[in-house]
PDB file of N, CA and C in Angstrom:
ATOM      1  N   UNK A   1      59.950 106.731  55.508  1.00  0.00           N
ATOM      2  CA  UNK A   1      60.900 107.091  54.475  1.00  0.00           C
ATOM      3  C   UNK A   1      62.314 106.892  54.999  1.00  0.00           C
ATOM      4  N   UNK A   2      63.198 106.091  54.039  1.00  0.00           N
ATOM      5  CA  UNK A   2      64.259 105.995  54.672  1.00  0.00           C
ATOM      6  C   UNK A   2      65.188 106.631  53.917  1.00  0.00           C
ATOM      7  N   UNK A   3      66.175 107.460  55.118  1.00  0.00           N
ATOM      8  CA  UNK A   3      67.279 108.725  54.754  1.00  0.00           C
ATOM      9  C   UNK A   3      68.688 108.175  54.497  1.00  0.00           C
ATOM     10  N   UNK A   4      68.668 108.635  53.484  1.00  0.00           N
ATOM     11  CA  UNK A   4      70.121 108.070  52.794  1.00  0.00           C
ATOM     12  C   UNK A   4      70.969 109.082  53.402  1.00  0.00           C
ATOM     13  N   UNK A   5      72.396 108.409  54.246  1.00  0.00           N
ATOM     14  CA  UNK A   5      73.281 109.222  55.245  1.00  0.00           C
ATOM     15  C   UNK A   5      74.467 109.862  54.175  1.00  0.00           C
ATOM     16  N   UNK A   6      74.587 109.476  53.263  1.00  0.00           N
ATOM     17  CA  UNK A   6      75.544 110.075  52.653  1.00  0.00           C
ATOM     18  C   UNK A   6      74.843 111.087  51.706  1.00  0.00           C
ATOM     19  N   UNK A   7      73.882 110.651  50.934  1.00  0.00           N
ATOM     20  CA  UNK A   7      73.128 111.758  50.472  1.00  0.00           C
ATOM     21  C   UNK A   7      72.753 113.019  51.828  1.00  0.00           C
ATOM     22  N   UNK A   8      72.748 113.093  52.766  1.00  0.00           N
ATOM     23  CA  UNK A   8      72.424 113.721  53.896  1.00  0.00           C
ATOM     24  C   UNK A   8      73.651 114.662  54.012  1.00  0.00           C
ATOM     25  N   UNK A   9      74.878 113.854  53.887  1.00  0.00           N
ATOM     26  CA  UNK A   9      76.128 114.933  54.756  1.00  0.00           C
ATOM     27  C   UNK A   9      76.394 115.450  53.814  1.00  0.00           C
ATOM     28  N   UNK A  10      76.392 114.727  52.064  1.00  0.00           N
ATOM     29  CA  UNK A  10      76.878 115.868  50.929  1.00  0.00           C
ATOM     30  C   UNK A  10      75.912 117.165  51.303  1.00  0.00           C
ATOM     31  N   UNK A  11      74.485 117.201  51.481  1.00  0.00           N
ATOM     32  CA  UNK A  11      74.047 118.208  51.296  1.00  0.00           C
ATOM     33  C   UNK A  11      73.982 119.326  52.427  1.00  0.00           C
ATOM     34  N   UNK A  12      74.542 118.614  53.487  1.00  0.00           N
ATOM     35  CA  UNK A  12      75.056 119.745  54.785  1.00  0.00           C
ATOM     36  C   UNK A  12      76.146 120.305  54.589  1.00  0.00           C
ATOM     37  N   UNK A  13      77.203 119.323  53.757  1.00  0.00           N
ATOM     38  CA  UNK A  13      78.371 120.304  53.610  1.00  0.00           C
ATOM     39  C   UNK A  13      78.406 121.197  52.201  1.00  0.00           C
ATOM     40  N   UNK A  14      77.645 120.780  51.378  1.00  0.00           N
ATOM     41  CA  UNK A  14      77.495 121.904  50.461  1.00  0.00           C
ATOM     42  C   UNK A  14      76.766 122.762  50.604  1.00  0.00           C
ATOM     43  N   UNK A  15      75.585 122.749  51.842  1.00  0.00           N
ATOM     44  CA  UNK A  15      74.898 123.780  52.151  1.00  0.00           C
ATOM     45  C   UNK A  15      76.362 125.094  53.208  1.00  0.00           C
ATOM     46  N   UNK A  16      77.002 124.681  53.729  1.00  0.00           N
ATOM     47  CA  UNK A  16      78.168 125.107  54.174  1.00  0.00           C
ATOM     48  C   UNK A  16      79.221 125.529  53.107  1.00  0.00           C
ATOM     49  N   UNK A  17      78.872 125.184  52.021  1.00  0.00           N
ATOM     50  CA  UNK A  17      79.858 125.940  51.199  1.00  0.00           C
ATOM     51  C   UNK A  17      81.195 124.994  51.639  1.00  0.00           C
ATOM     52  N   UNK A  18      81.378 123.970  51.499  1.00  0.00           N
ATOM     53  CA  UNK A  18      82.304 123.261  51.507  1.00  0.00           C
ATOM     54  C   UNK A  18      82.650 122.039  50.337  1.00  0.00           C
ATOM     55  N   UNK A  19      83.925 122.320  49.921  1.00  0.00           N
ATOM     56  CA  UNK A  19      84.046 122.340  48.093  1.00  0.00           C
ATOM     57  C   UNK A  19      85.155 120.120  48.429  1.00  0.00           C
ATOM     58  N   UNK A  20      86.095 120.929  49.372  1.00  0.00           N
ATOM     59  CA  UNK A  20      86.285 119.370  49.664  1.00  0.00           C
ATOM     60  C   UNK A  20      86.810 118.946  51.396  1.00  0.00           C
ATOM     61  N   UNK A  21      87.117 118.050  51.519  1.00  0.00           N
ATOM     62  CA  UNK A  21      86.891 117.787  53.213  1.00  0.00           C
ATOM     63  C   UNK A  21      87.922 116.103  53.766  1.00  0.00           C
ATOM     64  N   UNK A  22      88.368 116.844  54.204  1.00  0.00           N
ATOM     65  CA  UNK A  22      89.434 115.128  54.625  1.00  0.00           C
ATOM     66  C   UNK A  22      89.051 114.964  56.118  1.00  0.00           C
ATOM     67  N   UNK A  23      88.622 113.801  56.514  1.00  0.00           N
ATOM     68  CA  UNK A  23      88.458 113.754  58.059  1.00  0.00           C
ATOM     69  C   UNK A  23      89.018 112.325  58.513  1.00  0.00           C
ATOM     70  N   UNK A  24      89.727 112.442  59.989  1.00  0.00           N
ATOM     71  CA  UNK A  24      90.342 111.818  60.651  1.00  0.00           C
ATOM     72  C   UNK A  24      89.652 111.341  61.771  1.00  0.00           C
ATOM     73  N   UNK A  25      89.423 110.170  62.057  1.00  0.00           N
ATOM     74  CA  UNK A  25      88.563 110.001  62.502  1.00  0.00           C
ATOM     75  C   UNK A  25      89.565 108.376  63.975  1.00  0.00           C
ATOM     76  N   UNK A  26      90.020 108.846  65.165  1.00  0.00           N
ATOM     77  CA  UNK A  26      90.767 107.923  66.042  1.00  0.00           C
ATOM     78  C   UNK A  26      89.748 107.413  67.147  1.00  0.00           C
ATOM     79  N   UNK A  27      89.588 106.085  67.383  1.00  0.00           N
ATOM     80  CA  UNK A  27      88.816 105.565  68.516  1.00  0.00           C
ATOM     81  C   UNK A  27      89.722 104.657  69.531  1.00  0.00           C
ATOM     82  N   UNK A  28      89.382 104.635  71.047  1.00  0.00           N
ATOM     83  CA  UNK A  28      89.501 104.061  71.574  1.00  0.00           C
ATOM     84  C   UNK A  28      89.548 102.455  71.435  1.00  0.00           C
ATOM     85  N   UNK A  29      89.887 101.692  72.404  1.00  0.00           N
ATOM     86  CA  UNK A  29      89.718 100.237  72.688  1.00  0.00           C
ATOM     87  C   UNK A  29      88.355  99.979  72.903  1.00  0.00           C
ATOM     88  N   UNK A  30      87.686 100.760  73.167  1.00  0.00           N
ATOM     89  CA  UNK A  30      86.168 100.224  73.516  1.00  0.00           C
ATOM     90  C   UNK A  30      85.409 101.129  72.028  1.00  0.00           C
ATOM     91  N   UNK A  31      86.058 101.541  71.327  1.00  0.00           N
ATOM     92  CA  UNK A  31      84.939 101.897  70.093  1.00  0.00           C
ATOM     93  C   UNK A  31      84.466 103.520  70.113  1.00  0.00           C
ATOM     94  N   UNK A  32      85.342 103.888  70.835  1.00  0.00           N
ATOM     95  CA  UNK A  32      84.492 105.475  71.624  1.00  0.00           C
ATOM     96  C   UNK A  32      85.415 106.441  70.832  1.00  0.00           C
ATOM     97  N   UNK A  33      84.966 107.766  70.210  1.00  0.00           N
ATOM     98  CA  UNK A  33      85.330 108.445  69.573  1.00  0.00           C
ATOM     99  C   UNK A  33      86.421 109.109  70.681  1.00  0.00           C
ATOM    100  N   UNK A  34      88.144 109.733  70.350  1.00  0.00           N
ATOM    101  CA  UNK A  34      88.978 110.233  70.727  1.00  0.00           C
ATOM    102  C   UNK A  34      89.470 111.359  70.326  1.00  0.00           C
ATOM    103  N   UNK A  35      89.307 111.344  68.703  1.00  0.00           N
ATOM    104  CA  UNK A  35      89.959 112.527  68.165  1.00  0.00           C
ATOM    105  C   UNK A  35      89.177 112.451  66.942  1.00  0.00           C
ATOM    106  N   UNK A  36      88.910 113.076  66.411  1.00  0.00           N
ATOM    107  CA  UNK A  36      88.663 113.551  64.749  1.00  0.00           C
ATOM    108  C   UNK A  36      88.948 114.990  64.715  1.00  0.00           C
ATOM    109  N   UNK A  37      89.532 114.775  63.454  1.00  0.00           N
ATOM    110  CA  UNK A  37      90.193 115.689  62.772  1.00  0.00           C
ATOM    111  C   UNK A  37      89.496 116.013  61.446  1.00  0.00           C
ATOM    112  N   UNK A  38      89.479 117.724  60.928  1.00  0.00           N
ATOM    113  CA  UNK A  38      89.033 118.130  59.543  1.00  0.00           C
ATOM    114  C   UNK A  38      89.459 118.717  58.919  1.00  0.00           C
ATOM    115  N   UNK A  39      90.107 118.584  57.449  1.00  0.00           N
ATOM    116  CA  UNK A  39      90.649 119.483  56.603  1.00  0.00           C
ATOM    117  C   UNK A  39      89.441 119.578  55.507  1.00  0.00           C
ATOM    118  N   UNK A  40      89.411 120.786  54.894  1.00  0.00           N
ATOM    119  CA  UNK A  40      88.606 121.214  54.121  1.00  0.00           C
ATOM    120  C   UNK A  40      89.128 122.270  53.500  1.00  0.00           C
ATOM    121  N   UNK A  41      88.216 122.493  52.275  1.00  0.00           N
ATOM    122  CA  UNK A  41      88.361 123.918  51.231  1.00  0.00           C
ATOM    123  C   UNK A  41      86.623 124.620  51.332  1.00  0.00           C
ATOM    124  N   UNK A  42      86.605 125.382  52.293  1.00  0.00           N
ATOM    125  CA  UNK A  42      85.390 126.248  52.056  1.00  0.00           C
ATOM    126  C   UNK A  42      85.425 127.596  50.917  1.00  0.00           C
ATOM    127  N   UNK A  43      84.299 127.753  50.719  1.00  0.00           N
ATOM    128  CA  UNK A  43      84.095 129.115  49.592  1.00  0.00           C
ATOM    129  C   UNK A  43      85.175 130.277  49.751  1.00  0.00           C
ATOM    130  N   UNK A  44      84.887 130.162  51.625  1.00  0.00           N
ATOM    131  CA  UNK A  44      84.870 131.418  52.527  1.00  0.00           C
ATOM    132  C   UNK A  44      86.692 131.555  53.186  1.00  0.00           C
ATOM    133  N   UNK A  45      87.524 130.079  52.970  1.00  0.00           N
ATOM    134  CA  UNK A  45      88.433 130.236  53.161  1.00  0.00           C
ATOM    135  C   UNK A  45      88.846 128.368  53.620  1.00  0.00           C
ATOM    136  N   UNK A  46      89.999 128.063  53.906  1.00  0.00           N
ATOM    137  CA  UNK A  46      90.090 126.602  54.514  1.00  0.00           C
ATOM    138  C   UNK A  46      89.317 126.169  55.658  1.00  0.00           C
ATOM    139  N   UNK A  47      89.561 125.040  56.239  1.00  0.00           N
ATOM    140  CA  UNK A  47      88.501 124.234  57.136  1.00  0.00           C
ATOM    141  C   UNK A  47      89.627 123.955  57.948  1.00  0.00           C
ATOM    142  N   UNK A  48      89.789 123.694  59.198  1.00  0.00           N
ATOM    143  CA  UNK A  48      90.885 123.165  59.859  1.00  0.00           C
ATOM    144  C   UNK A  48      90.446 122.848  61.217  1.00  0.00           C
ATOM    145  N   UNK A  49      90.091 122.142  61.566  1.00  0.00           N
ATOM    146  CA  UNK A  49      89.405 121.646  62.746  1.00  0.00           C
ATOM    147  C   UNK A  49      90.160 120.336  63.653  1.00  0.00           C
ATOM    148  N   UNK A  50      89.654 120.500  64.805  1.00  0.00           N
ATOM    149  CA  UNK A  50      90.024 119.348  65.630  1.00  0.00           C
ATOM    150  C   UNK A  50      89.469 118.796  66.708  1.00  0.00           C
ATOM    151  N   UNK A  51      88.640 118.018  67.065  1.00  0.00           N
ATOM    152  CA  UNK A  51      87.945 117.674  67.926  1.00  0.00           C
ATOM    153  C   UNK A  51      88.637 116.778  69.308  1.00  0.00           C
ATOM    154  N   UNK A  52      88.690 116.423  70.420  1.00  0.00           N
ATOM    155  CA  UNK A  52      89.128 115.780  71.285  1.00  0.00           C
ATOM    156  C   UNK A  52      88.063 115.147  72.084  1.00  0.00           C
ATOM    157  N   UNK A  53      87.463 114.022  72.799  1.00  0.00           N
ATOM    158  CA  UNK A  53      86.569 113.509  73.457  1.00  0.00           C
ATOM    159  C   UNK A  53      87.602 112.596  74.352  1.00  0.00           C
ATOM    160  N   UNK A  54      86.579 112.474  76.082  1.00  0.00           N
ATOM    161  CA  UNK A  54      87.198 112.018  76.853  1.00  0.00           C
ATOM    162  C   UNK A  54      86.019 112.157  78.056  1.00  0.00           C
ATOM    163  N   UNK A  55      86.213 111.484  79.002  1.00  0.00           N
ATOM    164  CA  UNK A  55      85.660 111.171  80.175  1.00  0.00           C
ATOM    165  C   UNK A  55      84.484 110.699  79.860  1.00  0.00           C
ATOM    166  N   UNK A  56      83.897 109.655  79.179  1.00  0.00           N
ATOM    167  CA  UNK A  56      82.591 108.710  78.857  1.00  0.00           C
ATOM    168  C   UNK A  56      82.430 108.479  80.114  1.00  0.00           C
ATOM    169  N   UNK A  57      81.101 109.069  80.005  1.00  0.00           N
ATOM    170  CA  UNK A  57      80.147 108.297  81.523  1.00  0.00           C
ATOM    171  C   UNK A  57      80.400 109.248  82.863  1.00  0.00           C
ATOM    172  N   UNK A  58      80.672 110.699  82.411  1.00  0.00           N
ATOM    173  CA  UNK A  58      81.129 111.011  83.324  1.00  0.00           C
ATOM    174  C   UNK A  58      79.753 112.077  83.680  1.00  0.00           C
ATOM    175  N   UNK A  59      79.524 111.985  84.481  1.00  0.00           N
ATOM    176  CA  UNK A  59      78.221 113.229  84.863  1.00  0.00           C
ATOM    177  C   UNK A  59      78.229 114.579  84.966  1.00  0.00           C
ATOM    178  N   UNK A  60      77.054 115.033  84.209  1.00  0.00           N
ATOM    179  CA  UNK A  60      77.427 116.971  83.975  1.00  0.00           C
ATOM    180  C   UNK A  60      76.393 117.675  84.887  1.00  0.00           C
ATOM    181  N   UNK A  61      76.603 118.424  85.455  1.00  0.00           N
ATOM    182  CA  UNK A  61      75.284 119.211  85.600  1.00  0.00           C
ATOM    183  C   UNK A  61      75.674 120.449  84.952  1.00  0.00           C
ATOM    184  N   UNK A  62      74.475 120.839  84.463  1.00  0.00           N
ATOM    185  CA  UNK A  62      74.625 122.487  83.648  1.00  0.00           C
ATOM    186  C   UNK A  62      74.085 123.555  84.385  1.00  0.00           C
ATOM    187  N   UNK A  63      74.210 124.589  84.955  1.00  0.00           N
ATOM    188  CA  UNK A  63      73.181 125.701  85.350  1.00  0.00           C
ATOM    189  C   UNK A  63      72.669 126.662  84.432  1.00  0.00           C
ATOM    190  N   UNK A  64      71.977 126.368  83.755  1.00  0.00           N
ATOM    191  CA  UNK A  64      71.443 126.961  82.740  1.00  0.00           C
ATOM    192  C   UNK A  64      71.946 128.822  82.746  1.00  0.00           C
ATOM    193  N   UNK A  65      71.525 129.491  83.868  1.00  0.00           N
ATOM    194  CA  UNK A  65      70.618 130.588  84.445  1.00  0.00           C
ATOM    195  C   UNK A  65      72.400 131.432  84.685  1.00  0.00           C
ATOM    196  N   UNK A  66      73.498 131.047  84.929  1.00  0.00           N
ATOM    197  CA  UNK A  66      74.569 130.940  85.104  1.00  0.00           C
ATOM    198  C   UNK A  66      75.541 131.154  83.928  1.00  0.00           C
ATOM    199  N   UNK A  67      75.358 130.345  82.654  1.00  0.00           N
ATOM    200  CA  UNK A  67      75.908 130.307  81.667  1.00  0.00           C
ATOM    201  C   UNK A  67      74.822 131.457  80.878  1.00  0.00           C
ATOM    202  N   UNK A  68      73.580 131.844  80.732  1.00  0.00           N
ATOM    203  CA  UNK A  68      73.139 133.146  80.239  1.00  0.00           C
ATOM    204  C   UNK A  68      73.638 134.403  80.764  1.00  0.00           C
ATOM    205  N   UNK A  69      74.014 134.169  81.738  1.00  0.00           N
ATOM    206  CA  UNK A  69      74.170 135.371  82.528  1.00  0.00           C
ATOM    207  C   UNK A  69      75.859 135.669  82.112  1.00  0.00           C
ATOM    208  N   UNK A  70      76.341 134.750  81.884  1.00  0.00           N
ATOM    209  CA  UNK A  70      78.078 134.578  81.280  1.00  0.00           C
ATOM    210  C   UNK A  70      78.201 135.143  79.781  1.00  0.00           C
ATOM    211  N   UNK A  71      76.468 134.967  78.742  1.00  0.00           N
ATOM    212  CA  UNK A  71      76.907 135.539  77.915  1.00  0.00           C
ATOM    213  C   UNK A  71      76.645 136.852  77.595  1.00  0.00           C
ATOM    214  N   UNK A  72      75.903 137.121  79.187  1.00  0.00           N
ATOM    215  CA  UNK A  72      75.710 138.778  78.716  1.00  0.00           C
ATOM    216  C   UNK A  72      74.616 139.261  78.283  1.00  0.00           C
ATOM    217  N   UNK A  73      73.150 137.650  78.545  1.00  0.00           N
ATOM    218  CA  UNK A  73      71.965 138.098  78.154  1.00  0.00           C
ATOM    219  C   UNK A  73      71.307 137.784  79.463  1.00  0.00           C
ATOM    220  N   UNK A  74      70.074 138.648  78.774  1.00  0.00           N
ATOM    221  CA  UNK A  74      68.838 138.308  80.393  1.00  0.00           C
ATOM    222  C   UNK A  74      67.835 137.195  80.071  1.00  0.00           C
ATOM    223  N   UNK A  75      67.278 136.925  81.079  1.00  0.00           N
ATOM    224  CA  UNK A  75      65.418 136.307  80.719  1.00  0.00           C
ATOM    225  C   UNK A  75      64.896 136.771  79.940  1.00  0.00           C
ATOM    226  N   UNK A  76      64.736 136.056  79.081  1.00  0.00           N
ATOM    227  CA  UNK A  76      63.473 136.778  78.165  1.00  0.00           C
ATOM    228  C   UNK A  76      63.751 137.599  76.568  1.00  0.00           C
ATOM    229  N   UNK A  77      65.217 138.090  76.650  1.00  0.00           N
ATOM    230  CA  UNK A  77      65.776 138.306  75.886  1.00  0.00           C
ATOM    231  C   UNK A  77      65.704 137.207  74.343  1.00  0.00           C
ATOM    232  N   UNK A  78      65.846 137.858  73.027  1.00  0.00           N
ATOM    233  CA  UNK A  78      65.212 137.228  71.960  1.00  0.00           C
ATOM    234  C   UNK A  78      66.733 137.755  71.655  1.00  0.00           C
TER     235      UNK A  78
END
């Protein structure tokens, strides 16, 4: 079955309660996302967002066990 992408995002952002939506969308020389930007009118109040991307290709390690413990939960915790 093939998923129609715009039929897809209307219904994420109206599942969000989002009535209208302007986005900015800046790329690099090589095609790589830099900035996007969002204005919107939600139910619940405006939308105002801003995204920034940078260092492609750069390597992460995560410590899982480290960042739970940062938010104040344990193992096992639901």
């Amino acid at each position: 079955m093939r998923v129609d992408p715009i039929a897809s995002v209307k219904k994420q952002l109206s599942g969000a309660g989002i009535t209208t939506e302007k986005a900015d969308i800046r790329v690099d020389k090589n095609d790589l996302l830099v900035k996007r930007t969002e204005r919107g009118r939600m139910k619940t109040g405006e939308l105002d967002r801003a995204v920034f991307c940078s260092d492609y290709g750069t390597r992460v390690t995560v410590d899982f066990q480290k960042l739970v413990e940062q938010q104040g939960c344990t193992a096992g915790a639901s």
